[in-house]
N, C-alpha and C. Protein backbone atom coordinates (compact mmCIF):
# COMPACT_ATOMS: atom_id res chain seq x y z
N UNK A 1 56.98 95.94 145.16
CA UNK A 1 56.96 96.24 143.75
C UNK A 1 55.91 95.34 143.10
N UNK A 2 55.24 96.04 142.38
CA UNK A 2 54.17 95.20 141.32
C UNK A 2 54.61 94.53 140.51
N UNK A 3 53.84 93.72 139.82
CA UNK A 3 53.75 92.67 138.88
C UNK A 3 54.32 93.69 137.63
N UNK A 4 53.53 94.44 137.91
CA UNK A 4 53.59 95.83 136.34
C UNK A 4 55.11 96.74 136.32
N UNK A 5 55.54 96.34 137.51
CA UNK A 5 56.76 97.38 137.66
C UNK A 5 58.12 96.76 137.45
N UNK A 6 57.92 95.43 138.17
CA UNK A 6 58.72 94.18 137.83
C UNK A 6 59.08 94.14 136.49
N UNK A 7 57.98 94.27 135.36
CA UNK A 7 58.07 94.06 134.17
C UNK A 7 58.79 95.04 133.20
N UNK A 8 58.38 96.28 133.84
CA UNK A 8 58.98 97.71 133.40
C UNK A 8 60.30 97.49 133.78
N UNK A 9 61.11 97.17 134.82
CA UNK A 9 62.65 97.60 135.24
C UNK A 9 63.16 95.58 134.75
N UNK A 10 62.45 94.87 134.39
CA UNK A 10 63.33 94.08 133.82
C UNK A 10 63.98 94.15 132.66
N UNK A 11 63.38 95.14 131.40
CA UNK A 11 64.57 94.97 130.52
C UNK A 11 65.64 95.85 130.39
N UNK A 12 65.38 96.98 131.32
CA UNK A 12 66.68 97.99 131.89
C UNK A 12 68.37 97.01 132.50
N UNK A 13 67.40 95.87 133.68
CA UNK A 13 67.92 95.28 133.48
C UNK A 13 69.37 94.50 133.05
N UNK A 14 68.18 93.59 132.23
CA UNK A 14 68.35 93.19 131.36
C UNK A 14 69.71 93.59 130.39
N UNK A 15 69.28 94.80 129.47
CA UNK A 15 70.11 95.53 129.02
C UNK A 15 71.04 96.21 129.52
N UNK A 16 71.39 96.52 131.00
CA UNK A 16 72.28 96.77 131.37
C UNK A 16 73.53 95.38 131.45
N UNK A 17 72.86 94.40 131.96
CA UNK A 17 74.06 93.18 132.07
C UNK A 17 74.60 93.27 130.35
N UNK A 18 73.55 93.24 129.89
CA UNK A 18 74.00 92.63 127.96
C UNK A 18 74.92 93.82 128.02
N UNK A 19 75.02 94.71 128.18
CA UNK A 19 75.89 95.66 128.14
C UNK A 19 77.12 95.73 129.04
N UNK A 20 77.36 95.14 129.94
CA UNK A 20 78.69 94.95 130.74
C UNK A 20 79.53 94.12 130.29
N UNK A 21 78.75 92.98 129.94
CA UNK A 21 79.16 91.66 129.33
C UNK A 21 79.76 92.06 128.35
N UNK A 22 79.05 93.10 127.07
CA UNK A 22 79.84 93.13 125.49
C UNK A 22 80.97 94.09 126.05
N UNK A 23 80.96 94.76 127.06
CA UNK A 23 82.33 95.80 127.16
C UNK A 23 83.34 95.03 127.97
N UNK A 24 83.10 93.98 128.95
CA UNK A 24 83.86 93.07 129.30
C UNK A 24 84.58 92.45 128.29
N UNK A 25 83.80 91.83 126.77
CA UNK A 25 84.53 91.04 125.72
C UNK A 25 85.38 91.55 124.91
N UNK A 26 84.59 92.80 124.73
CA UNK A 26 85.06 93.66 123.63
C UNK A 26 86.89 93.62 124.41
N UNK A 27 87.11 94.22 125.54
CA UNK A 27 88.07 94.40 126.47
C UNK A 27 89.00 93.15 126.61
N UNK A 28 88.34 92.11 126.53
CA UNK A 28 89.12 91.12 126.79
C UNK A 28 90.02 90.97 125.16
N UNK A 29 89.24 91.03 124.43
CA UNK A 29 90.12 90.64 122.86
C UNK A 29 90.88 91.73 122.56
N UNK A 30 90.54 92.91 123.03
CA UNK A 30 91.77 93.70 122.76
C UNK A 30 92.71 93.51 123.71
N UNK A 31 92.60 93.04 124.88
CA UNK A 31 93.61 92.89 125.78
C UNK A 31 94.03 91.43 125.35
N UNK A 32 93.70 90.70 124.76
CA UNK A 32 94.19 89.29 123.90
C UNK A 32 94.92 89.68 122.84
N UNK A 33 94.53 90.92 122.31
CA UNK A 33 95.18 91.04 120.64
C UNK A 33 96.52 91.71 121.19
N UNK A 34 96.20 92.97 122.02
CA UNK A 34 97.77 93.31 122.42
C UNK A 34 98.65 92.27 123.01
N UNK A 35 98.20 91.34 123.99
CA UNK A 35 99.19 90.49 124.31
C UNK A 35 99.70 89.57 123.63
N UNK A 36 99.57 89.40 122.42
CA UNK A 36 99.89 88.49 121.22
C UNK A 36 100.94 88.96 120.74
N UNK A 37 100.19 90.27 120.23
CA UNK A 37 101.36 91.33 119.63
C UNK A 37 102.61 91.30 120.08
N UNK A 38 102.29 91.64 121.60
CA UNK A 38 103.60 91.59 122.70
C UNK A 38 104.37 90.66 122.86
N UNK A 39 103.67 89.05 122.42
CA UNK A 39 104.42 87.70 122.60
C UNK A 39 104.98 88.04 121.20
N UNK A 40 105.03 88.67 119.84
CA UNK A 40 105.23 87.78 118.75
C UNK A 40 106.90 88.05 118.92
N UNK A 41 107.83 86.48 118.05
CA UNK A 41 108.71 86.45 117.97
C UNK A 41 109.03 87.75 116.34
N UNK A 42 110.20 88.29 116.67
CA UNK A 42 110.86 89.18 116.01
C UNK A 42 111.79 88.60 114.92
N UNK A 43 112.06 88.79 113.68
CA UNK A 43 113.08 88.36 113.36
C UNK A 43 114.46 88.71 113.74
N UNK A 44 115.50 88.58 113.35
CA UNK A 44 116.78 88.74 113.61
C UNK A 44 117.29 90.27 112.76
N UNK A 45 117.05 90.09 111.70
CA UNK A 45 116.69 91.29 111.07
C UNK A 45 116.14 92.38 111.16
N UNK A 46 115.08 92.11 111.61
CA UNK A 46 114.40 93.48 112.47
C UNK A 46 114.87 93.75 113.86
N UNK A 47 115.38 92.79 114.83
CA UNK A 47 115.78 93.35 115.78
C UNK A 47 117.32 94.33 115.58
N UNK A 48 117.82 93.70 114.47
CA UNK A 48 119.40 94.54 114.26
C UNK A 48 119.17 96.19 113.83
N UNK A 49 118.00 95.87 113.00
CA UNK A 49 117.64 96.93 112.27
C UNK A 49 117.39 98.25 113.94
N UNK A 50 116.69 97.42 114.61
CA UNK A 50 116.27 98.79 115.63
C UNK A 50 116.96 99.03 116.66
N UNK A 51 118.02 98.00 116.75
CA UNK A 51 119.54 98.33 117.47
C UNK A 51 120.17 99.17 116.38
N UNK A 52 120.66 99.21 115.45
CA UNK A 52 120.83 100.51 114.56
C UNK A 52 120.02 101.44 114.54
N UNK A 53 119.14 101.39 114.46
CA UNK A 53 117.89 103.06 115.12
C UNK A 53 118.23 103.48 116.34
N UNK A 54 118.19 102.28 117.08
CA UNK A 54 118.35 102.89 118.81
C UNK A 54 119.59 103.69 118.91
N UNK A 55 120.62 102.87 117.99
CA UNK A 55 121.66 103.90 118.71
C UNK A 55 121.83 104.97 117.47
N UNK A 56 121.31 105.42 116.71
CA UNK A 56 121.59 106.61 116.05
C UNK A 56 120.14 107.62 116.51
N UNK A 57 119.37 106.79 117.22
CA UNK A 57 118.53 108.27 117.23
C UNK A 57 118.22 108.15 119.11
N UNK A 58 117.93 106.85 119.64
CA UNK A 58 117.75 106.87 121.08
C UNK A 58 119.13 106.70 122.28
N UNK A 59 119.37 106.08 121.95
CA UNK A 59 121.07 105.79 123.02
C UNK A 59 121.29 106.83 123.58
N UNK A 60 121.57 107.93 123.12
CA UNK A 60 121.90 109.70 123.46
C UNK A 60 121.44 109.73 124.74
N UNK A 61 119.88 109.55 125.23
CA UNK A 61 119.04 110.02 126.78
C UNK A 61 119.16 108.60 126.72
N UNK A 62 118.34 107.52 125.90
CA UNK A 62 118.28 106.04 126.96
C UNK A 62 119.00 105.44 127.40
N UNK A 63 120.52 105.58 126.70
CA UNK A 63 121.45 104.47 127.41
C UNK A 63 121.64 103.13 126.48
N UNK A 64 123.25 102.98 126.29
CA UNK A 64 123.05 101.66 126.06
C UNK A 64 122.40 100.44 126.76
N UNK A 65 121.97 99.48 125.91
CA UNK A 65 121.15 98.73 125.96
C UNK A 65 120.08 98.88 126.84
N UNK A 66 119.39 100.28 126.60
CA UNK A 66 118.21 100.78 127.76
C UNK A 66 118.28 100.75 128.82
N UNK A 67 120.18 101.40 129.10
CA UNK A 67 120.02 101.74 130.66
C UNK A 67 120.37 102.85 130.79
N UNK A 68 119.52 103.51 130.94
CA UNK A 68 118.90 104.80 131.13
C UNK A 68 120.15 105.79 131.63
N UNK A 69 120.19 107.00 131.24
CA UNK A 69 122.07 107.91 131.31
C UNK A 69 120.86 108.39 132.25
N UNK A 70 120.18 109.17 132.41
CA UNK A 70 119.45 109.64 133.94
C UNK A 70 118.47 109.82 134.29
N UNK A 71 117.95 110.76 135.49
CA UNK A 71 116.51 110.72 135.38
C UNK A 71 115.55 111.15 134.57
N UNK A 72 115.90 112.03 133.99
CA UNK A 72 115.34 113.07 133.14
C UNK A 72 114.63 112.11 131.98
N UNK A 73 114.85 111.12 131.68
CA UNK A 73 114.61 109.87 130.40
C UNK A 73 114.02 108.87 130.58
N UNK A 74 113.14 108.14 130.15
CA UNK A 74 111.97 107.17 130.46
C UNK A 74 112.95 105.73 130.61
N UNK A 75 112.68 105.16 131.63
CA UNK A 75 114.14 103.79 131.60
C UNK A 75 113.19 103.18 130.85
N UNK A 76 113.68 102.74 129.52
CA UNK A 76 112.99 101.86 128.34
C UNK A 76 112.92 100.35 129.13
N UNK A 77 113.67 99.92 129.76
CA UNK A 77 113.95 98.29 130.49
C UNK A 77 112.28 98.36 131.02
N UNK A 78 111.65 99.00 131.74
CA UNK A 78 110.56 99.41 132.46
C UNK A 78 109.11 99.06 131.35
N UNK A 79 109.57 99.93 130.23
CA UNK A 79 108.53 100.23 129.49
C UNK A 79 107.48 98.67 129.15
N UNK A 80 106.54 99.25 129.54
CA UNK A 80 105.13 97.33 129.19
C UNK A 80 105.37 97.05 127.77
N UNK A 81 105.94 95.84 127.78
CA UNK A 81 105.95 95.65 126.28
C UNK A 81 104.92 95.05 125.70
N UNK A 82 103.11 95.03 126.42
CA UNK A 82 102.27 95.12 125.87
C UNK A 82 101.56 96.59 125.19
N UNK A 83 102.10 97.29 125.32
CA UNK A 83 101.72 98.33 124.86
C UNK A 83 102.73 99.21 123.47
N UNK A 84 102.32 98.00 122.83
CA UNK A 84 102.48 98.64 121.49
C UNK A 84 102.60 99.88 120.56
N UNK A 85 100.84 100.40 121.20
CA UNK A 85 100.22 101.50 120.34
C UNK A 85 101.01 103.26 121.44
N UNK A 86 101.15 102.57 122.22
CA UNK A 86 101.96 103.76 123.33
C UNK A 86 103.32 103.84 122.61
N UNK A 87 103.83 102.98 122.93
CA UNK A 87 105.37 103.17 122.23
C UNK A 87 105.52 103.48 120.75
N UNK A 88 104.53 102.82 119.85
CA UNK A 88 104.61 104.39 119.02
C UNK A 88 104.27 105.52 118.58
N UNK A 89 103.60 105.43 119.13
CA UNK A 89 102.58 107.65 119.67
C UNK A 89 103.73 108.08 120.21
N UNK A 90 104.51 107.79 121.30
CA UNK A 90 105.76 108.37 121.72
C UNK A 90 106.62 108.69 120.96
N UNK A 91 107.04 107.18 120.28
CA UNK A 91 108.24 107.83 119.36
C UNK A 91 107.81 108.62 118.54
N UNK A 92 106.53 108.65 117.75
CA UNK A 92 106.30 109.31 116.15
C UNK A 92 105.84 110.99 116.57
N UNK A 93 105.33 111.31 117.66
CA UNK A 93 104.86 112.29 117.81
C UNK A 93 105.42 112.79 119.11
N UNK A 94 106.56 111.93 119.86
CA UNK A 94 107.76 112.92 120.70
C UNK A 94 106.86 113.07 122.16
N UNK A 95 107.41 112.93 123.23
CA UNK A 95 106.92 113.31 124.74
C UNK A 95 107.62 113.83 125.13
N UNK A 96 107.15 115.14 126.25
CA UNK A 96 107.85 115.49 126.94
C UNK A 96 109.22 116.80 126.57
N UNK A 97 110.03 116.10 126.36
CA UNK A 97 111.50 116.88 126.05
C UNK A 97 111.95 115.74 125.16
N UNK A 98 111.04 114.10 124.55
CA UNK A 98 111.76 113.52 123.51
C UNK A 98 111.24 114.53 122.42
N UNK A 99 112.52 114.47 120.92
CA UNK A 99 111.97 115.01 119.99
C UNK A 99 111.03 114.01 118.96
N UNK A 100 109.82 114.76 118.40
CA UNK A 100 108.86 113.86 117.74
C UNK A 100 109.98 112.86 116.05
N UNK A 101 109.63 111.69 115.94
CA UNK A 101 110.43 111.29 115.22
C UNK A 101 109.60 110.81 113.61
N UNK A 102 108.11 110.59 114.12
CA UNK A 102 107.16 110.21 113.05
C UNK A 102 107.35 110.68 111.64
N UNK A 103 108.14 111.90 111.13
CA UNK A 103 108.72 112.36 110.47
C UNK A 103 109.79 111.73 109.38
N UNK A 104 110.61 110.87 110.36
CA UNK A 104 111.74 110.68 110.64
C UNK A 104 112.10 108.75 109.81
N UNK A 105 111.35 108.37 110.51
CA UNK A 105 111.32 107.20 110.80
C UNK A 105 110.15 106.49 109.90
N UNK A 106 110.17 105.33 109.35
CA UNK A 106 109.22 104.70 108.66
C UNK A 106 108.60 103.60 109.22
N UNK A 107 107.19 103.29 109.02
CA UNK A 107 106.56 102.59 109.86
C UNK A 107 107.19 101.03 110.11
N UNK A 108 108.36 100.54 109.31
CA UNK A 108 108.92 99.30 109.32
C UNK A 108 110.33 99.72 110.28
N UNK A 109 110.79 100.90 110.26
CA UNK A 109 111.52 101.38 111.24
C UNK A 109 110.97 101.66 112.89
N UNK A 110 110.03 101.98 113.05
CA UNK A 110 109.21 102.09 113.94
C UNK A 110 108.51 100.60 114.43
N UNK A 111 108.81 100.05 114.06
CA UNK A 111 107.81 98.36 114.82
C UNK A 111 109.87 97.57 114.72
N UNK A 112 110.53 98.08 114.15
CA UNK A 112 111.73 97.22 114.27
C UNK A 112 112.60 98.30 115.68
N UNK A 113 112.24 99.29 115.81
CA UNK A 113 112.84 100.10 117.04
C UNK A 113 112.08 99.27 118.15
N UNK A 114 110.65 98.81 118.14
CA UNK A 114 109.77 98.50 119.35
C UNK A 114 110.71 96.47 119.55
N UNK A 115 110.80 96.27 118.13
CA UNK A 115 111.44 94.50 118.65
C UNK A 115 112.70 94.71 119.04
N UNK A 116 113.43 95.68 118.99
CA UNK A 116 114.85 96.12 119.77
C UNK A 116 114.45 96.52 120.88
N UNK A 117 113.90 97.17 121.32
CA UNK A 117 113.18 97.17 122.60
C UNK A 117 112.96 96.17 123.69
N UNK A 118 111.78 95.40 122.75
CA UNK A 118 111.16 94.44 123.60
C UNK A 118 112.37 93.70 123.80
N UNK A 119 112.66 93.30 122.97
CA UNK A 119 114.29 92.04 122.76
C UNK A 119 114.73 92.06 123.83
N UNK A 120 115.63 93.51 123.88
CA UNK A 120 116.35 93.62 124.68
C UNK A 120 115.98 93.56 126.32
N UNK A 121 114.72 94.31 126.32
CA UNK A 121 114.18 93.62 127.56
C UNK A 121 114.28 92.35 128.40
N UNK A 122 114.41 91.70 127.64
CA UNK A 122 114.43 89.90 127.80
C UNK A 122 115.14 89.51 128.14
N UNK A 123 116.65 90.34 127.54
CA UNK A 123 117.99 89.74 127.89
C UNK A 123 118.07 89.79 129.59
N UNK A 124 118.86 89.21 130.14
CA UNK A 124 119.26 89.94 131.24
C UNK A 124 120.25 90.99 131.61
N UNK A 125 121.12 91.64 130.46
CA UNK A 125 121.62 93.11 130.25
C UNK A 125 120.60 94.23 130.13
N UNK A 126 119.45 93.66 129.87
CA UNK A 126 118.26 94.87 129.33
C UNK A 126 117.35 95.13 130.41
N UNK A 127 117.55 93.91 131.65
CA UNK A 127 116.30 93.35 132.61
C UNK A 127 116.46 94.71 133.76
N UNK A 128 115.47 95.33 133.84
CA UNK A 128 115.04 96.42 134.86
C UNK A 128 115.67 95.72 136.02
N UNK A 129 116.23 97.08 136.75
CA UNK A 129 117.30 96.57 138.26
C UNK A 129 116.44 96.61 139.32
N UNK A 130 116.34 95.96 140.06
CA UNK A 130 115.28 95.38 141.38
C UNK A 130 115.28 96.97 141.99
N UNK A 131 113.99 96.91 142.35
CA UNK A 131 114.14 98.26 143.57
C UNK A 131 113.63 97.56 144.83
């Protein structure tokens, strides 16, 4: 390769690394911002609040304290509780054979259903059973 050609494919390059790098960062802070999200402590209040949601609108298929009545139903114990923006696209706009609830439910109802969730996860009544 020439001197002249060298010069031509260096800022391709170039611009390709600068470009892995910003989609590497970009990636990392959203994968920083969700896992924050996922750490934050809940109040007490909001978690009661979405144990009263859970069981007037989810309990029916999930099961008390998210253990799952059968297969047919997503075992909530399971569900990544970094994933925030999933769990509520599900609830508000319904999967599957769930019915859509976005309707239903208000966005302070909807982030207090996800800290009843996560919560309960934590416990060891909520903790997914070894396979």
């Amino acid at each position: 390769m020439t001197a002249e050609q060298r010069a031509q494919t260096w800022p391709a390059w170039i611009t390709g690394s600068l470009t892995a790098m910003l989609l590497i960062t970009a990636s990392a802070v959203q994968s920083t911002d969700i896992e924050a999200q996922a750490a934050q402590e809940f109040s007490p209040q909001q978690i009661a609040l979405g144990d009263q949601l859970y069981r007037q609108f989810c309990q029916r298929c999930h099961g008390s304290e998210l253990r799952n009545s059968g297969a047919s139903t997503f075992d909530l114990r399971t569900f990544p509780a970094q994933e925030y923006n999933r769990f509520i696209e599900s609830v508000s706009e319904g999967l599957d054979s769930m019915p859509p609830h976005g309707d239903i439910l208000t966005e302070e109802e909807l982030d207090a259903l996800y800290a009843y969730v996560v919560d309960t996860q934590q416990k060891p009544h909520g903790a997914a059973i070894p396979r």
